[in-house]
Protein backbone atom coordinates (compact mmCIF):
# COMPACT_ATOMS: atom_id res chain seq x y z
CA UNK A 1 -49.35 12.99 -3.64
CA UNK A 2 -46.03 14.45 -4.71
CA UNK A 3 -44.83 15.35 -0.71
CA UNK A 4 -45.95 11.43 -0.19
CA UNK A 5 -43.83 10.52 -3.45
CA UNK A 6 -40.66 12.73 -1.86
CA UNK A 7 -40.85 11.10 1.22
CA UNK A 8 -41.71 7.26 0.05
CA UNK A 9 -37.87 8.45 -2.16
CA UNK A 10 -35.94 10.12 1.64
CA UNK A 11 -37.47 7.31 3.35
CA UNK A 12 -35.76 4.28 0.84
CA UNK A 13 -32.76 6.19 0.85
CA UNK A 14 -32.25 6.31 4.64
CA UNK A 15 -33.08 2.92 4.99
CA UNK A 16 -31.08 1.14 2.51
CA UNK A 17 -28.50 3.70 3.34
CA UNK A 18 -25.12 4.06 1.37
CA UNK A 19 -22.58 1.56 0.28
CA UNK A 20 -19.61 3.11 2.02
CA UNK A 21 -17.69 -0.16 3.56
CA UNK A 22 -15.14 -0.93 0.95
CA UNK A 23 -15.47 -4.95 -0.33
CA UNK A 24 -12.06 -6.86 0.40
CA UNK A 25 -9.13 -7.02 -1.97
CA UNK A 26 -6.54 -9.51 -1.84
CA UNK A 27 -4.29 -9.84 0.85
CA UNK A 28 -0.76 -9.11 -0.18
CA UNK A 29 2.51 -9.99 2.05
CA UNK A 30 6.32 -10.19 1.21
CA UNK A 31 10.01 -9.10 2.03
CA UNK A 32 11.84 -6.62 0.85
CA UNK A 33 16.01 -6.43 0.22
CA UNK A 34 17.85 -3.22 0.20
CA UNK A 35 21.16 -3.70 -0.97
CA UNK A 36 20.66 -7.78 0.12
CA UNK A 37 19.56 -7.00 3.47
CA UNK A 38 16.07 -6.95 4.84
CA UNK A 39 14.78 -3.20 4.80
CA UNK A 40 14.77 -2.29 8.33
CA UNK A 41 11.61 -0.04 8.13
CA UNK A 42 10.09 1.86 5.29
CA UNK A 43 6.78 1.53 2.85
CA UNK A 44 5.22 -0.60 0.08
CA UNK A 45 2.94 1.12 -1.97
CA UNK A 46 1.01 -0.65 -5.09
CA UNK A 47 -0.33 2.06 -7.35
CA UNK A 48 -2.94 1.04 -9.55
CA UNK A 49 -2.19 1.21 -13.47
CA UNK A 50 -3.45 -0.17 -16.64
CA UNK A 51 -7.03 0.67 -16.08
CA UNK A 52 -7.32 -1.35 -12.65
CA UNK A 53 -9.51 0.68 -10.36
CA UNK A 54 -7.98 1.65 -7.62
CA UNK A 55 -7.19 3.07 -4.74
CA UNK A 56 -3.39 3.30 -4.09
CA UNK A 57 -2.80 0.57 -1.00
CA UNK A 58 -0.11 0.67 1.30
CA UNK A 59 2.44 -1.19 3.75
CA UNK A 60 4.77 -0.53 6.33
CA UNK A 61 8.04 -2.40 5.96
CA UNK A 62 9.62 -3.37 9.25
CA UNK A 63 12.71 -5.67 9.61
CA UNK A 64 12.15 -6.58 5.34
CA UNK A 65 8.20 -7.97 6.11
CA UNK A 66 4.96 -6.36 5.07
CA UNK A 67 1.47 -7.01 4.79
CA UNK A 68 -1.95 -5.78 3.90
CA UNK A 69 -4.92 -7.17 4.80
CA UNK A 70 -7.65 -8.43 2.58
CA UNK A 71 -9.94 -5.75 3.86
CA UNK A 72 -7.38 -3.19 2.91
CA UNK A 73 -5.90 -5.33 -0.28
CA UNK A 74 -5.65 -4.47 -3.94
CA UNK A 75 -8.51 -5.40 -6.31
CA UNK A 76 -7.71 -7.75 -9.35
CA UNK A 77 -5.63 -6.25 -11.93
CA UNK A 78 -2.10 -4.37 -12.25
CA UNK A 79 -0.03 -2.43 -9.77
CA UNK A 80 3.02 -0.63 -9.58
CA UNK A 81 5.17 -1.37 -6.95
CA UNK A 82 7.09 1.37 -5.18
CA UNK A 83 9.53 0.92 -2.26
CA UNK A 84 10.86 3.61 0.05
CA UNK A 85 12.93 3.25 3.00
CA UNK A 86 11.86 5.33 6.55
CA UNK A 87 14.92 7.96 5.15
CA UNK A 88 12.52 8.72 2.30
CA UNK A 89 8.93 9.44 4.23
CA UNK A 90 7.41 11.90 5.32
CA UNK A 91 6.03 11.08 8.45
CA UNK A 92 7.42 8.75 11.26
CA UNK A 93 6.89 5.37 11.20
CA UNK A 94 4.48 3.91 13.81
CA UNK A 95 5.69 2.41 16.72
CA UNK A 96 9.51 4.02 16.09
CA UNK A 97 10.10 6.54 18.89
CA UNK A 98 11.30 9.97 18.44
CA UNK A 99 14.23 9.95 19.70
CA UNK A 100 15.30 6.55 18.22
CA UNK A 101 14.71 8.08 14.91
CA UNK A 102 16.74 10.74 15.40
CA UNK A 103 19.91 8.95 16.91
CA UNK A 104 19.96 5.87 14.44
CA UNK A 105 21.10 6.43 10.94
CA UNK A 106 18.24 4.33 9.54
CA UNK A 107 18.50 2.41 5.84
CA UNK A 108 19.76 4.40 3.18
CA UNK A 109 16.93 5.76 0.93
CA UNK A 110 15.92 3.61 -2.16
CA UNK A 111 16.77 4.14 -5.58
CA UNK A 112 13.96 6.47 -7.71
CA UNK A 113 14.02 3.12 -10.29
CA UNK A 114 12.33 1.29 -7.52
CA UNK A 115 9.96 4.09 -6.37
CA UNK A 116 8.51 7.18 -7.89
CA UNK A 117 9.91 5.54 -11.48
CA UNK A 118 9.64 2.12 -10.68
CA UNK A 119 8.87 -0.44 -13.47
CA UNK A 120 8.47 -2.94 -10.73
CA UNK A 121 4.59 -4.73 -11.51
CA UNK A 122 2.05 -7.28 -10.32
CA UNK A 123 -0.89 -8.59 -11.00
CA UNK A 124 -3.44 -9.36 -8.32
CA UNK A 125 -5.91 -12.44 -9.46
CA UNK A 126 -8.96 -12.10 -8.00
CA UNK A 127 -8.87 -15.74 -6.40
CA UNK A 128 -5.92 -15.79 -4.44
CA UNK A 129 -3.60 -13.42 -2.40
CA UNK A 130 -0.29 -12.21 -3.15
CA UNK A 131 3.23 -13.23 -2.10
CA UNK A 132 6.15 -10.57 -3.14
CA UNK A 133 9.53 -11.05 -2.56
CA UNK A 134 11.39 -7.97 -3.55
CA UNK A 135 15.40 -7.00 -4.01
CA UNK A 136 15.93 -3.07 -4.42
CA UNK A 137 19.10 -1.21 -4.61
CA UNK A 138 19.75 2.04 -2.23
CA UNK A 139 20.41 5.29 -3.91
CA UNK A 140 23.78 5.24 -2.81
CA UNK A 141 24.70 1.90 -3.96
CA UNK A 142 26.87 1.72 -7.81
């Protein structure tokens, strides 16, 4: 009776299996403005805060447009919003070729106020997606 109990238990399990596809955020888009010019190519990254569960969801920022998918979106609540120019990551940037990136300057790196200490915020509803429009200063700029 107790093997039949076990298995009746593995049995459930492997049917119902586990939950692992993530449910939908909200789909996010925007620009972004480095020093009042579109940001050629870098990252948006909206870190959860505030008790908003997370995970961390990210962009890549080519000639001052993003977007994330509602699949790969925020869920409701509140976000900090980082911005980093391609100067500032770590890896390349997809569909920038190697030797492009290493013979073009690229845009100046952002400022730390608009990145690893940003105050920027927003709040994702949980009926309707977002629309940023961002202005960020380089690091070099007064």
């Amino acid at each position: 009776m107790r093997i039949l109990c076990v298995l009746v238990v593995c049995c459930s399990v492997a049917l119902t299996g586990c939950d692992s596809a993530r449910k939908p955020g909200q789909e996010v888009r925007g620009t972004v403005r480095l020093d009042g010019k579109p940001l050629e190519s870098g990252s948006v990254v909206l870190v959860p805060i505030q008790g908003t569960r997370g995970p961390k969801c990210y962009a890549l920022v080519k000639d001052g447009e993003f977007h994330i998918p509602a699949a790969e979106g925020p869920f409701p609540g509140v976000y900090r919003v980082e911005v980093y120019s391609a100067a500032q990551l770590q890896v390349p940037l997809e569909g920038v070729e190697e030797s492009a990136a290493a013979t073009s300057p690229g845009p100046p790196p952002v400022a730390v106020q608009f990145n690893k200490q940003s105050q920027l915020t927003v709040e994702v509803a949980a009926d309707a997606p977002v629309e940023l429009t961002l202005e960020v200063q380089s690091a070099a700029a007064p």
